[in-house]
Protein backbone atom coordinates (compact mmCIF):
# COMPACT_ATOMS: atom_id res chain seq x y z
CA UNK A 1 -12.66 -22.46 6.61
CA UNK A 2 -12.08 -25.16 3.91
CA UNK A 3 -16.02 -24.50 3.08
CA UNK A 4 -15.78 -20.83 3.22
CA UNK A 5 -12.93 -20.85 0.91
CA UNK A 6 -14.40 -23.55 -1.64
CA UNK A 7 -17.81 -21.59 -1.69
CA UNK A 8 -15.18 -18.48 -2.90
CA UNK A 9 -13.86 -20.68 -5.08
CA UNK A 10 -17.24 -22.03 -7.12
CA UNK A 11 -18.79 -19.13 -7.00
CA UNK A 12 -16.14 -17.70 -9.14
CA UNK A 13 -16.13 -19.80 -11.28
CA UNK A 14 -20.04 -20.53 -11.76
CA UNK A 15 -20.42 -16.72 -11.87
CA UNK A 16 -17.69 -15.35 -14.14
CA UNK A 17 -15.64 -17.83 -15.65
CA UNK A 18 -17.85 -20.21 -17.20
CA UNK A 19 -20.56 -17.10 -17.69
CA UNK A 20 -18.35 -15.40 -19.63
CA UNK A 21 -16.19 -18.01 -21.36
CA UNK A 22 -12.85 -18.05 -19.02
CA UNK A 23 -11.66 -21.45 -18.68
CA UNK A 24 -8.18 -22.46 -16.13
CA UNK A 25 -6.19 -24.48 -16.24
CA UNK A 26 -5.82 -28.17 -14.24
CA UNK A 27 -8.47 -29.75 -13.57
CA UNK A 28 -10.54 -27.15 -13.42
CA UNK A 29 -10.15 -26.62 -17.26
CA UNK A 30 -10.46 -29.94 -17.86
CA UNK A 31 -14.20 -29.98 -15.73
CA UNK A 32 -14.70 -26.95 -18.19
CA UNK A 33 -13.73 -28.44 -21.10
CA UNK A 34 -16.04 -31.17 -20.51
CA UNK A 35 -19.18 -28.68 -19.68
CA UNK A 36 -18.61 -27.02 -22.88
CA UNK A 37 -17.68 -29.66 -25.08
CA UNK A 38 -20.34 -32.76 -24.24
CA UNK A 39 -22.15 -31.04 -21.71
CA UNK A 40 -21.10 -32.96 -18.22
CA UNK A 41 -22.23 -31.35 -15.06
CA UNK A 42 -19.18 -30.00 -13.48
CA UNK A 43 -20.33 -31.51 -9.96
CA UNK A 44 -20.54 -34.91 -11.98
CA UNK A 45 -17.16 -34.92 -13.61
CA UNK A 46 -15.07 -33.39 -10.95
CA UNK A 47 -15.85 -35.96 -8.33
CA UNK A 48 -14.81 -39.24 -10.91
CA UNK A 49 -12.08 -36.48 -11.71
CA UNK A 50 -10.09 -35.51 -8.60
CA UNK A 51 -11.39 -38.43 -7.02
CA UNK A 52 -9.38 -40.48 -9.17
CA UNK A 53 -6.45 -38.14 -8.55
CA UNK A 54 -6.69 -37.90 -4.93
CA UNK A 55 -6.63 -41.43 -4.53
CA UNK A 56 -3.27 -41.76 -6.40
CA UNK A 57 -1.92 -39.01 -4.41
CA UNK A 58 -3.02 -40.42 -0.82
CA UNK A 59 0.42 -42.13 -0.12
CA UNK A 60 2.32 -38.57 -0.53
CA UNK A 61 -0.60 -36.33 1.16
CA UNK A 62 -1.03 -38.15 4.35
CA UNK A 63 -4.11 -38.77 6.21
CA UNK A 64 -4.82 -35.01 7.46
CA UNK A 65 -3.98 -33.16 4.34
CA UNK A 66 -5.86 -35.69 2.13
CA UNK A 67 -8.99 -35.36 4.14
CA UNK A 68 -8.91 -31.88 4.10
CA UNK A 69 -8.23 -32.23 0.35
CA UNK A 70 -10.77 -34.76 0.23
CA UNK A 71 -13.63 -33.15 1.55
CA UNK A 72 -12.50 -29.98 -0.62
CA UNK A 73 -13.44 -31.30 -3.81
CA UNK A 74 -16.76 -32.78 -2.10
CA UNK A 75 -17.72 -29.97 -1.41
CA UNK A 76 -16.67 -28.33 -4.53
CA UNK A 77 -19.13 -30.41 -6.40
CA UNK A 78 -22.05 -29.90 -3.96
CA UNK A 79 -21.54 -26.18 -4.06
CA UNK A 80 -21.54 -26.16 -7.86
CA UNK A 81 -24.22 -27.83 -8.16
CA UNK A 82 -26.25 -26.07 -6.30
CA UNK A 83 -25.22 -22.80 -7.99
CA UNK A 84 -25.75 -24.61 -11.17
CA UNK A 85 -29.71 -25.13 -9.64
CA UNK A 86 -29.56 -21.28 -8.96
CA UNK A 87 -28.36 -19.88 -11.68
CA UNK A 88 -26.48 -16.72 -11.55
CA UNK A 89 -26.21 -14.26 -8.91
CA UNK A 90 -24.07 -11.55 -10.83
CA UNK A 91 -23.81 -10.44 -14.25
CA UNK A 92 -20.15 -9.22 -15.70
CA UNK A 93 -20.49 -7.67 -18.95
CA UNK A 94 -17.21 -6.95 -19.54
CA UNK A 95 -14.51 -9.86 -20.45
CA UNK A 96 -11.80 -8.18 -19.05
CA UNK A 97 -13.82 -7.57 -15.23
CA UNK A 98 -14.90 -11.09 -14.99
CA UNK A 99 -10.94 -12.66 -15.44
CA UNK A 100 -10.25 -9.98 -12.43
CA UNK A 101 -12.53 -10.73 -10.27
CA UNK A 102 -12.94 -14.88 -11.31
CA UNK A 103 -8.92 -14.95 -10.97
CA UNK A 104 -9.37 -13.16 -7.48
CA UNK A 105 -11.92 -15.06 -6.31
CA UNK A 106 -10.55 -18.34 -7.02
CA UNK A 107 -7.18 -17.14 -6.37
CA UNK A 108 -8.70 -16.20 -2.48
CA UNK A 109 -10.69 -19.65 -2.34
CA UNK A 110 -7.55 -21.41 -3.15
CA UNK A 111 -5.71 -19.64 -0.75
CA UNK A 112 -8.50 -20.21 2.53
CA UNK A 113 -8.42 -23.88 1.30
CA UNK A 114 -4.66 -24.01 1.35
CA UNK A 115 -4.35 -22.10 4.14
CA UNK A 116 -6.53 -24.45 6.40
CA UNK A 117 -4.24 -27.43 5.73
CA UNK A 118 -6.00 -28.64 2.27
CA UNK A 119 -5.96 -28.10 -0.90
CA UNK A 120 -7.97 -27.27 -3.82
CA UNK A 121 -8.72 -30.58 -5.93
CA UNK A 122 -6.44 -33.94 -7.09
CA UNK A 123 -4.26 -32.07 -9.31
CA UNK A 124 -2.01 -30.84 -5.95
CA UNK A 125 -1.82 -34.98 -5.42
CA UNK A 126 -1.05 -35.45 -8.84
CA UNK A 127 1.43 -33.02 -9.38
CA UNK A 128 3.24 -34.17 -6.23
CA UNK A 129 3.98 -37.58 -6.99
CA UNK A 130 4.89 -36.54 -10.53
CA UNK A 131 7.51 -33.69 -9.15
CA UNK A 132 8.41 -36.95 -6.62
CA UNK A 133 8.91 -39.73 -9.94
CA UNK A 134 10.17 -37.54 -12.35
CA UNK A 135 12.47 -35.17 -10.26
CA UNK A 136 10.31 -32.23 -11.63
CA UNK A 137 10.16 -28.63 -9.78
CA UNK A 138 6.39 -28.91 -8.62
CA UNK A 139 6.30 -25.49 -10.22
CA UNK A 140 7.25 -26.82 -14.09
CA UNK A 141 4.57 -28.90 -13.70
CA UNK A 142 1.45 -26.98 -12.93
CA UNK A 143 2.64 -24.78 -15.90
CA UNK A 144 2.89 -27.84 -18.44
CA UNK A 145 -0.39 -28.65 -17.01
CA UNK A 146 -1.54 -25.32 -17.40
CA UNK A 147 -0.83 -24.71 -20.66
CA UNK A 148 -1.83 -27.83 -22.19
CA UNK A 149 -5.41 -27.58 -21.11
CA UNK A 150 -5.50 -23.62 -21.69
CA UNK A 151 -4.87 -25.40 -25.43
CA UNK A 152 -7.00 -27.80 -25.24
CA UNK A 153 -9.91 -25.10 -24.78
CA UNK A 154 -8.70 -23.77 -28.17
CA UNK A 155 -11.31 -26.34 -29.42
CA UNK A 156 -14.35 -24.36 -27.77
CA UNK A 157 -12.41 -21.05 -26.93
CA UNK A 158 -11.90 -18.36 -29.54
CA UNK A 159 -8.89 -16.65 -28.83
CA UNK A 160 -10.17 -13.71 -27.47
CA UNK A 161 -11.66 -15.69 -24.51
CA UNK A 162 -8.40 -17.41 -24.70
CA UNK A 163 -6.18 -14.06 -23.39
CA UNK A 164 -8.72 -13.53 -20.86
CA UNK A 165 -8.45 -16.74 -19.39
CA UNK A 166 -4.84 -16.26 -19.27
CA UNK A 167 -5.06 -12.94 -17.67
CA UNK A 168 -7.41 -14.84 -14.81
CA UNK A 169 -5.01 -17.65 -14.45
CA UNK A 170 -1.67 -15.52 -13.60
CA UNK A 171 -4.13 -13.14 -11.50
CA UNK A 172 -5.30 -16.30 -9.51
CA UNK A 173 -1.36 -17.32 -8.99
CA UNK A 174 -0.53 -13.92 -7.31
CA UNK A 175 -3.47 -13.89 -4.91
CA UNK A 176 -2.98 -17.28 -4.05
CA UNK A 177 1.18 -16.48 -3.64
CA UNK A 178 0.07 -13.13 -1.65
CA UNK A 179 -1.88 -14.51 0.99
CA UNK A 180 -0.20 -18.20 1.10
CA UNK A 181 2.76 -16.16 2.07
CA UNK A 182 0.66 -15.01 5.16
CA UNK A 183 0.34 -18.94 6.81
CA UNK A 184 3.08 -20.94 7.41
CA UNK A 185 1.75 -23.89 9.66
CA UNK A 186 1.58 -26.00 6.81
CA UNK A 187 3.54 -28.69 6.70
CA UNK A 188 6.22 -28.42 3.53
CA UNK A 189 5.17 -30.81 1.31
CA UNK A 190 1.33 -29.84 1.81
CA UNK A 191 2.23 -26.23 1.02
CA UNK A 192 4.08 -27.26 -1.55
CA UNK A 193 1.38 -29.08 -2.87
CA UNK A 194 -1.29 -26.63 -2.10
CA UNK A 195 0.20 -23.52 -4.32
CA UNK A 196 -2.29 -24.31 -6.89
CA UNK A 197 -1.03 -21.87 -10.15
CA UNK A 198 1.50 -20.46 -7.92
CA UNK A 199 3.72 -20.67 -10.76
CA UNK A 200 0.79 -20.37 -13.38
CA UNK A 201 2.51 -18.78 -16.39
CA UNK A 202 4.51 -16.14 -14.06
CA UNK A 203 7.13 -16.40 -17.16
């Protein structure tokens, strides 16, 4: 399942965010940011990325969640990279359809990833041991996260591309919060850690 939902999850964003200029938030701005910017592969960068933040996370994810999480973003980088070799498999014209359907699809990957006992990339580890140190709701986090990368990709973004990516990013939060809602045999602090953008700009 972890596989099924992190094929869901790159294909969305191979096929309509970075095709049409929708970046996210978390990492997976930052691996955009990075694509854009200087050009890094995005299966390059995200596994010195999360890999980084997985490892500072492994004391508060435990063995079973972090190799779930672990093999997650392996995969993640292997599926985008092949995708990457492909080249894309659907065309979205319209700005507006491709933050629907990206935010859906990553909001469903997310979800089957979560839902299995994982969890999307390092930012879950890294947001837990900051919510853990600095006595932060989990939630306040992945929005100051959030919106400091969405600002970041100000330097590539115009701000038309900008609202879209904030319409995919709250749509991804409410698919992932719909079916998350569905599961409860994670343990609480996984699922705590695994609603990635739950609480994405729901403000």
């Amino acid at each position: 399942m972890v596989t099924i939902g992190t094929f869901i999850l790159s294909f969305g964003i191979y096929n309509f965010y970075y095709q049409n200029g929708i970046t996210e938030g978390g990492v997976l701005g930052i691996l955009l940011i990075l694509k854009n910017m200087f050009g890094v592969e995005v299966s390059i960068s995200n596994i010195l990325i999360d890999g980084i933040l997985i490892l500072i996370g492994f004391k508060v994810l435990g063995k079973e969640f972090f190799g779930y999480t672990l093999f997650a973003s392996f995969a993640f980088s292997v599926i985008y990279g092949i995708l990457e070799k492909v080249g894309f498999l659907v065309t979205v014209n319209n700005d507006l359809m491709a933050a629907i359907l990206g935010g859906a699809s990553v909001g469903i990957g997310c979800a089957i990833i979560m839902n299995a006992g994982g969890a999307s990339g390092g930012d879950d580890a890294l947001a837990i041991v900051l919510s853990k140190l600095l006595r932060f709701r989990i939630g306040i986090i992945y929005l100051i996260s959030d919106v400091s990368v969405l600002l970041l990709s100000l330097v590539y973004l115009p701000m038309r591309s900008m609202m879209y990516s904030i319409v995919a990013v709250v749509i991804s939060g409410q698919v992932i919060d719909l079916l998350y809602k569905e599961k409860k045999k994670i343990p609480t602090e996984t699922a705590v850690a695994g609603k990635v953008k739950e609480n994405k700009l729901a403000a």
